[in-house]
N, C-alpha and C. Protein backbone atom coordinates (compact mmCIF):
# COMPACT_ATOMS: atom_id res chain seq x y z
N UNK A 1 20.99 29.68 -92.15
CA UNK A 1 21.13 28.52 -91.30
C UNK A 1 21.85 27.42 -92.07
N UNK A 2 22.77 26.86 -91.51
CA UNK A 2 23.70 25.61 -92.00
C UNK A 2 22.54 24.37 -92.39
N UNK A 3 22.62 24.16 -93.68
CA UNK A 3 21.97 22.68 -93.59
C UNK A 3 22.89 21.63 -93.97
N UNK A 4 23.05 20.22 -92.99
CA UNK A 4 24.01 19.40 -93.53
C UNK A 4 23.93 18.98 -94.31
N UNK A 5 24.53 18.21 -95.06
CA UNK A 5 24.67 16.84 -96.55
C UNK A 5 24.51 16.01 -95.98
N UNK A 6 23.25 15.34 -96.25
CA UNK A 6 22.94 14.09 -96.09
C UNK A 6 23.39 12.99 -96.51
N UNK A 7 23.60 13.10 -98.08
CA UNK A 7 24.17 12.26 -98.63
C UNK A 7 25.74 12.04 -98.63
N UNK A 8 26.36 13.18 -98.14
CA UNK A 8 27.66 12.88 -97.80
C UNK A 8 27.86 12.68 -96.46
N UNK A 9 26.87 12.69 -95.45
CA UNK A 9 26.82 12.49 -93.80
C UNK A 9 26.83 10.35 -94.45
N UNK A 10 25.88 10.30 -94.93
CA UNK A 10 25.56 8.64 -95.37
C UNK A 10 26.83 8.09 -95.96
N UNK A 11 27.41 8.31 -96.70
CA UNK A 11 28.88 8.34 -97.58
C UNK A 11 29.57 8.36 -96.33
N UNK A 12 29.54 9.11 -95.31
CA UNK A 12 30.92 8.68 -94.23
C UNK A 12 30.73 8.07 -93.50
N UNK A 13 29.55 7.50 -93.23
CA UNK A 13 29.07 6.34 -91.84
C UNK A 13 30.05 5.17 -92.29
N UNK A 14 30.62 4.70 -93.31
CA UNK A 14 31.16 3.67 -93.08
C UNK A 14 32.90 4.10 -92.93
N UNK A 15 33.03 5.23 -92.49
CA UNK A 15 34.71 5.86 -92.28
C UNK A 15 34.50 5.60 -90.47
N UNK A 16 33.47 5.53 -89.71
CA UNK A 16 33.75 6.18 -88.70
C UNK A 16 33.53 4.77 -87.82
N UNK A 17 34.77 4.92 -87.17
CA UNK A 17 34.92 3.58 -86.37
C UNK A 17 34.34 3.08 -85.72
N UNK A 18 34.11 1.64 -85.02
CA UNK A 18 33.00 1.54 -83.96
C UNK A 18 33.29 1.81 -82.65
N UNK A 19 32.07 1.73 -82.22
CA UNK A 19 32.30 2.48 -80.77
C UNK A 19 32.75 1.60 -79.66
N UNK A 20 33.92 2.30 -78.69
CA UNK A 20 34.72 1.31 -77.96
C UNK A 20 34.00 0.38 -76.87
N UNK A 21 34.52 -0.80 -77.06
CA UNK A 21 34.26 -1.83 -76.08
C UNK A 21 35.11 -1.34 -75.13
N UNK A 22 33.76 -0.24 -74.29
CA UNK A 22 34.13 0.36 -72.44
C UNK A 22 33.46 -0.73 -71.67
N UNK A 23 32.70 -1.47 -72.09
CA UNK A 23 31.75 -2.17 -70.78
C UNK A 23 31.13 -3.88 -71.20
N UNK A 24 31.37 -4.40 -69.87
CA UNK A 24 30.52 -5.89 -69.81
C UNK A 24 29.23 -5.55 -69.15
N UNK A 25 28.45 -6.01 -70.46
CA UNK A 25 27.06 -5.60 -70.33
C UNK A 25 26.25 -5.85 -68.85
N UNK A 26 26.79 -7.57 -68.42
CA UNK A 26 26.43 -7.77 -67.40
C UNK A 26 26.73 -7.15 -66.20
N UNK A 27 27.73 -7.04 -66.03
CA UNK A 27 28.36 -6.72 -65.28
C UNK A 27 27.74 -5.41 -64.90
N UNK A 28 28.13 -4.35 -65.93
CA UNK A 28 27.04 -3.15 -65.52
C UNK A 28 25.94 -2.58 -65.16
N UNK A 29 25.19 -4.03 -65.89
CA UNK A 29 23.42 -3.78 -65.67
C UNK A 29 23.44 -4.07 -63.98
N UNK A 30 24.17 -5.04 -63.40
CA UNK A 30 24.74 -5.48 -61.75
C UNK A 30 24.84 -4.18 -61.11
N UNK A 31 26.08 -3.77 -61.48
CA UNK A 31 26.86 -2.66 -60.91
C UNK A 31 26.10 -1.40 -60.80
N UNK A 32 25.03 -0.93 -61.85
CA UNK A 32 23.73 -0.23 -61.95
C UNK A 32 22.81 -0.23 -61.04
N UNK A 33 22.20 -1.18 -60.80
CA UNK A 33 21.13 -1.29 -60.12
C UNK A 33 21.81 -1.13 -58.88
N UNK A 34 22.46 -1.97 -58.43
CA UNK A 34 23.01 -2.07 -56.90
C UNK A 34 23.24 -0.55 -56.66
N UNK A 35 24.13 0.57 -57.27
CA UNK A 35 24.28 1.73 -56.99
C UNK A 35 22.88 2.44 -56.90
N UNK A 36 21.54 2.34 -57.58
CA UNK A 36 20.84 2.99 -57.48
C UNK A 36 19.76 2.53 -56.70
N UNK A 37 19.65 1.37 -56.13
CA UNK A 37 19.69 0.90 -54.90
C UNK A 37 19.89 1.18 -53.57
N UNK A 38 21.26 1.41 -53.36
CA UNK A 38 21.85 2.26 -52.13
C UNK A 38 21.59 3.98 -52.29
N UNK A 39 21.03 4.61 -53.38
CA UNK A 39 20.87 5.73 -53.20
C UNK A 39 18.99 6.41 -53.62
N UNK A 40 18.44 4.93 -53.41
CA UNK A 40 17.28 5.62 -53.51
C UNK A 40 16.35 6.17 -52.67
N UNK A 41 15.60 7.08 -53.20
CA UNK A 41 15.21 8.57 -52.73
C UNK A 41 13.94 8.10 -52.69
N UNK A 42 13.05 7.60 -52.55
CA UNK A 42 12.05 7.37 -52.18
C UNK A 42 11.67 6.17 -52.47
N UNK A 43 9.85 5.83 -52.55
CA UNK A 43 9.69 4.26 -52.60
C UNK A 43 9.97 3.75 -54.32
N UNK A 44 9.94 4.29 -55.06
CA UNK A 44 10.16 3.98 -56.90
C UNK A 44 11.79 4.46 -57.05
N UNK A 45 11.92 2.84 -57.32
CA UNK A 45 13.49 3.34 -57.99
C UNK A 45 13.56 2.53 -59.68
N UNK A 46 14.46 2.63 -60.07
CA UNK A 46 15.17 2.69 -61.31
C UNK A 46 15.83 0.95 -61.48
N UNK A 47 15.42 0.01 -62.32
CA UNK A 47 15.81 -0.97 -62.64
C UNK A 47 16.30 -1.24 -64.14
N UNK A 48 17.50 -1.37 -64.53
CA UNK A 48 18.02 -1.21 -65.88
C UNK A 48 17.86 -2.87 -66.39
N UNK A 49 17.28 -2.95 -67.52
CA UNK A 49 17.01 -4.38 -67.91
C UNK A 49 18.47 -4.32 -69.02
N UNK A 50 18.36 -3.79 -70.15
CA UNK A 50 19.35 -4.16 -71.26
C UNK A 50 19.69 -2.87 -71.70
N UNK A 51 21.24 -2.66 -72.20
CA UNK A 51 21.80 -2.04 -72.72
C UNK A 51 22.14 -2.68 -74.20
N UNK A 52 21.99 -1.68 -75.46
CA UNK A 52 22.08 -2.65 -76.52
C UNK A 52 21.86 -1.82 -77.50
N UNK A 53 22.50 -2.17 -78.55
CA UNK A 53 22.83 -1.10 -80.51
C UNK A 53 23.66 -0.05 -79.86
N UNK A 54 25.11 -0.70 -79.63
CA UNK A 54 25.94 0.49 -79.70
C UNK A 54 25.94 1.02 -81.16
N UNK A 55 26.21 2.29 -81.20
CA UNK A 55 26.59 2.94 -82.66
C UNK A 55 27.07 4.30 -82.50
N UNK A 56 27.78 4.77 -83.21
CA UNK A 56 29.06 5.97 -83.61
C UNK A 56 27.82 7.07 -83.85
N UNK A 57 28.52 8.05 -83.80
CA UNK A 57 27.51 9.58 -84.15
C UNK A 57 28.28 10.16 -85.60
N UNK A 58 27.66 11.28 -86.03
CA UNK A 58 28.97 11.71 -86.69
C UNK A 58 29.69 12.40 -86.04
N UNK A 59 30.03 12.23 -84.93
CA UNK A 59 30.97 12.78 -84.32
C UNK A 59 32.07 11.92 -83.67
N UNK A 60 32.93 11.63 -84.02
CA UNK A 60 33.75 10.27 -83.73
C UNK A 60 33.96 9.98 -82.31
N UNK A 61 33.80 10.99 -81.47
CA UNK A 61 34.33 10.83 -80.02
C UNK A 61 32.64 10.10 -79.54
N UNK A 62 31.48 10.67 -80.57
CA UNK A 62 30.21 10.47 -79.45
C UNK A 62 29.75 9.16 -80.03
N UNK A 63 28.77 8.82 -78.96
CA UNK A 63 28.27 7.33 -79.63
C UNK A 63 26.77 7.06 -78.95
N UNK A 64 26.01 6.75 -79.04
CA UNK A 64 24.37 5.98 -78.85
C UNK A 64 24.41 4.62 -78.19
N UNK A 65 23.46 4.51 -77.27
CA UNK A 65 22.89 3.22 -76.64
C UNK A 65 21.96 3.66 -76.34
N UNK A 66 21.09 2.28 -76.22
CA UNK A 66 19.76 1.95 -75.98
C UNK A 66 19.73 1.66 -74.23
N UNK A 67 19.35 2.46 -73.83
CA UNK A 67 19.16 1.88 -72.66
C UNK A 67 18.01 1.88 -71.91
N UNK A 68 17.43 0.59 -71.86
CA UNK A 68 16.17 0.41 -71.29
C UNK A 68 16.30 0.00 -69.97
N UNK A 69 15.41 0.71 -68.54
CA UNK A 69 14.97 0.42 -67.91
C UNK A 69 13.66 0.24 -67.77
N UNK A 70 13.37 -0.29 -66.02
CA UNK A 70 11.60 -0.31 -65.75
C UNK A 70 11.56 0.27 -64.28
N UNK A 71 10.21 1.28 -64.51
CA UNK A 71 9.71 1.71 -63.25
C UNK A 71 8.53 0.77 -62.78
N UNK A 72 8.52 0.25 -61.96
CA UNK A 72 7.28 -0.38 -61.46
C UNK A 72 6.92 -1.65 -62.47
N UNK A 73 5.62 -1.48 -62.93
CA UNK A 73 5.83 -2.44 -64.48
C UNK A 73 6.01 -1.80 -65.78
N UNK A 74 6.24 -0.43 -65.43
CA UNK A 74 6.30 0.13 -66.94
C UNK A 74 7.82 0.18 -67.22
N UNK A 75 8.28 0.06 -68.76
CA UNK A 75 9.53 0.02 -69.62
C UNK A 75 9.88 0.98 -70.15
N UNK A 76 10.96 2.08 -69.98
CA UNK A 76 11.12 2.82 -71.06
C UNK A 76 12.47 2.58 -71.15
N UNK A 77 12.68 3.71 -72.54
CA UNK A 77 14.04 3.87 -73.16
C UNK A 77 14.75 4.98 -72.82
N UNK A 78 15.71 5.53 -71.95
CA UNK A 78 16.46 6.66 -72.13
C UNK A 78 16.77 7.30 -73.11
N UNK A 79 16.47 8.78 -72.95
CA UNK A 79 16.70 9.88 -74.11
C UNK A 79 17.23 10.94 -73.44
N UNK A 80 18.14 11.43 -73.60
CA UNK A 80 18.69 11.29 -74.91
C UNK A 80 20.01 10.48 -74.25
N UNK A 81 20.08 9.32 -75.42
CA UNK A 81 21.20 8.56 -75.06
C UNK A 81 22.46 8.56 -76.23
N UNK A 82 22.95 10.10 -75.83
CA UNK A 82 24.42 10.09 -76.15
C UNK A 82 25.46 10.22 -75.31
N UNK A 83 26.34 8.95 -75.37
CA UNK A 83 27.62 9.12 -74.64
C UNK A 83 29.02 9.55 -75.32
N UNK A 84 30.10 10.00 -74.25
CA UNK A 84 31.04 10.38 -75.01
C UNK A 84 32.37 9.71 -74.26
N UNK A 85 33.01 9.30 -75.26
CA UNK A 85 34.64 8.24 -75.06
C UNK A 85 35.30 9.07 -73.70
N UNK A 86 36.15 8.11 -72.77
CA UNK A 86 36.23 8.31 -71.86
C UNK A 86 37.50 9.32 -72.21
N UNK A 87 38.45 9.32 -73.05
CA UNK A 87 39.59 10.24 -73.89
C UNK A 87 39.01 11.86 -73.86
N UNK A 88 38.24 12.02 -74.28
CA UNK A 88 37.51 13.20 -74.65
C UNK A 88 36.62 13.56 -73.88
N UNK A 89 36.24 13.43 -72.75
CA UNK A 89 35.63 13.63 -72.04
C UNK A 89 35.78 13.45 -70.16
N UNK A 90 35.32 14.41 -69.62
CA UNK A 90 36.29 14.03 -68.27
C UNK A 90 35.50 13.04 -67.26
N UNK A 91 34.32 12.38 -67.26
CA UNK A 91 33.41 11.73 -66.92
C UNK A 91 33.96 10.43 -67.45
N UNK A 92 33.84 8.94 -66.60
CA UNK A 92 33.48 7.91 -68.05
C UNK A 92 32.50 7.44 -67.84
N UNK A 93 32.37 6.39 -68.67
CA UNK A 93 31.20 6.48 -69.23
C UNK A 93 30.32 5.18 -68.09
N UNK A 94 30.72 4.86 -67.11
CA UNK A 94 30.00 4.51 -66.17
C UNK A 94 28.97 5.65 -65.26
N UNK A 95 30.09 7.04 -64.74
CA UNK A 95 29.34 8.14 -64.47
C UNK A 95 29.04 8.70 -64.65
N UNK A 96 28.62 8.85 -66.56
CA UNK A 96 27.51 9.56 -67.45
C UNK A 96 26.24 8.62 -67.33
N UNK A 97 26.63 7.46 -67.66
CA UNK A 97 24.90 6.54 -67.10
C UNK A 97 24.44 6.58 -65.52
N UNK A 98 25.52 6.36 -64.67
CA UNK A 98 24.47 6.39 -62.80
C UNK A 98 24.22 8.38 -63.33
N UNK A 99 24.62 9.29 -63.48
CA UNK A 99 24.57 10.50 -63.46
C UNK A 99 22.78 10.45 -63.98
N UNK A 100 22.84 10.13 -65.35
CA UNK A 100 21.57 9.94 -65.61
C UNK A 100 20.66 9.30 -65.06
N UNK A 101 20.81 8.11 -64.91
CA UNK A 101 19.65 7.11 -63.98
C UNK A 101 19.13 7.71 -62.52
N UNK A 102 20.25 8.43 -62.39
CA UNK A 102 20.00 8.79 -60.85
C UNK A 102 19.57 9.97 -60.89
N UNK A 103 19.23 10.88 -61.82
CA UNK A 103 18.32 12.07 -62.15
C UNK A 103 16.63 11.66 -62.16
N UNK A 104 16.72 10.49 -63.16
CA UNK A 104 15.63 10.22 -63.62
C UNK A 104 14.80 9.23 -62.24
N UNK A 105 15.71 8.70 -61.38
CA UNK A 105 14.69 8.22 -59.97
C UNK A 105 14.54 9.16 -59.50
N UNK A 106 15.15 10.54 -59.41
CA UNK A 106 15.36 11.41 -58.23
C UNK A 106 13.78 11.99 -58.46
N UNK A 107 13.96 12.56 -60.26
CA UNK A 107 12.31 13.27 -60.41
C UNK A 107 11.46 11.95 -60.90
N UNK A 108 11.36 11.34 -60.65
CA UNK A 108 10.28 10.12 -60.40
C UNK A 108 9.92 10.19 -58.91
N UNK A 109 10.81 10.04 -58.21
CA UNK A 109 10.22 10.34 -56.50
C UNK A 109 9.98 11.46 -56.49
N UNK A 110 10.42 12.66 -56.67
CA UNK A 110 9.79 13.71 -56.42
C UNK A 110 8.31 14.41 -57.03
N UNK A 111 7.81 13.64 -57.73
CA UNK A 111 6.84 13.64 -59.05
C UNK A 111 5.79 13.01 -57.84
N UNK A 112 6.36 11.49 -57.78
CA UNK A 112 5.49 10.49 -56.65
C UNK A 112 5.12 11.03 -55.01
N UNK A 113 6.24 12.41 -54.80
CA UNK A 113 5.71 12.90 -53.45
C UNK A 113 4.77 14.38 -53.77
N UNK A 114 4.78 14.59 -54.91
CA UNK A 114 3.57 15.95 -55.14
C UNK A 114 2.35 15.61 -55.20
N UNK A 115 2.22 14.33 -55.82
CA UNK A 115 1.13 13.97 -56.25
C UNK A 115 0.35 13.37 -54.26
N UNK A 116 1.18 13.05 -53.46
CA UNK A 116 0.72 12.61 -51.97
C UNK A 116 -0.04 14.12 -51.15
């Protein structure tokens, strides 16, 4: 089994560029909700509070965010939150996040109608 170098994975974090300014934060957290809004599937939907710590992978095309929403009063963090540059990938990176968010209301309502 391959094991990586750590210490040379650490040694290249400062080669690898930062990750592109694709998005106004505000703007999206807007543009977010309102879409998952018009497509929600039952009574619990999906409210995105902050997006935040962009950062690079070692993989130069992929990159990390934090993205916290709230169900009801509870807060979580999306996992796994890797995105990939809109160049390299045929998605961008607006419809890799509704793609996700809108998974995660879909089995939240469907979770909320088994339990009825």
């Amino acid at each position: 089994m391959f094991k990586p170098n750590i210490i040379k994975m650490l040694n290249r974090k400062k080669e690898l560029p930062p990750p592109p300014p694709i998005f106004n934060k505000e703007e999206l957290i807007v543009k977010m909700n309102l879409r998952l809004l018009e497509v929600k599937s039952g009574c619990n939907f999906i409210t995105v509070i902050d997006i935040k710590n962009p950062r690079r992978t070692w993989i130069t095309y992929e990159y990390h965010l934090d993205v916290i929403y709230k169900v009801g009063d509870k807060q979580f963090t999306m996992l796994p939150n890797n995105y990939y540059d809109q160049s390299n990938y045929p998605l961008s990176f607006e419809t890799q996040l509704y793609n996700r968010l809108a998974k995660v209301q879909q089995s939240i309502n469907r979770e909320w109608k088994r339990e009825l």
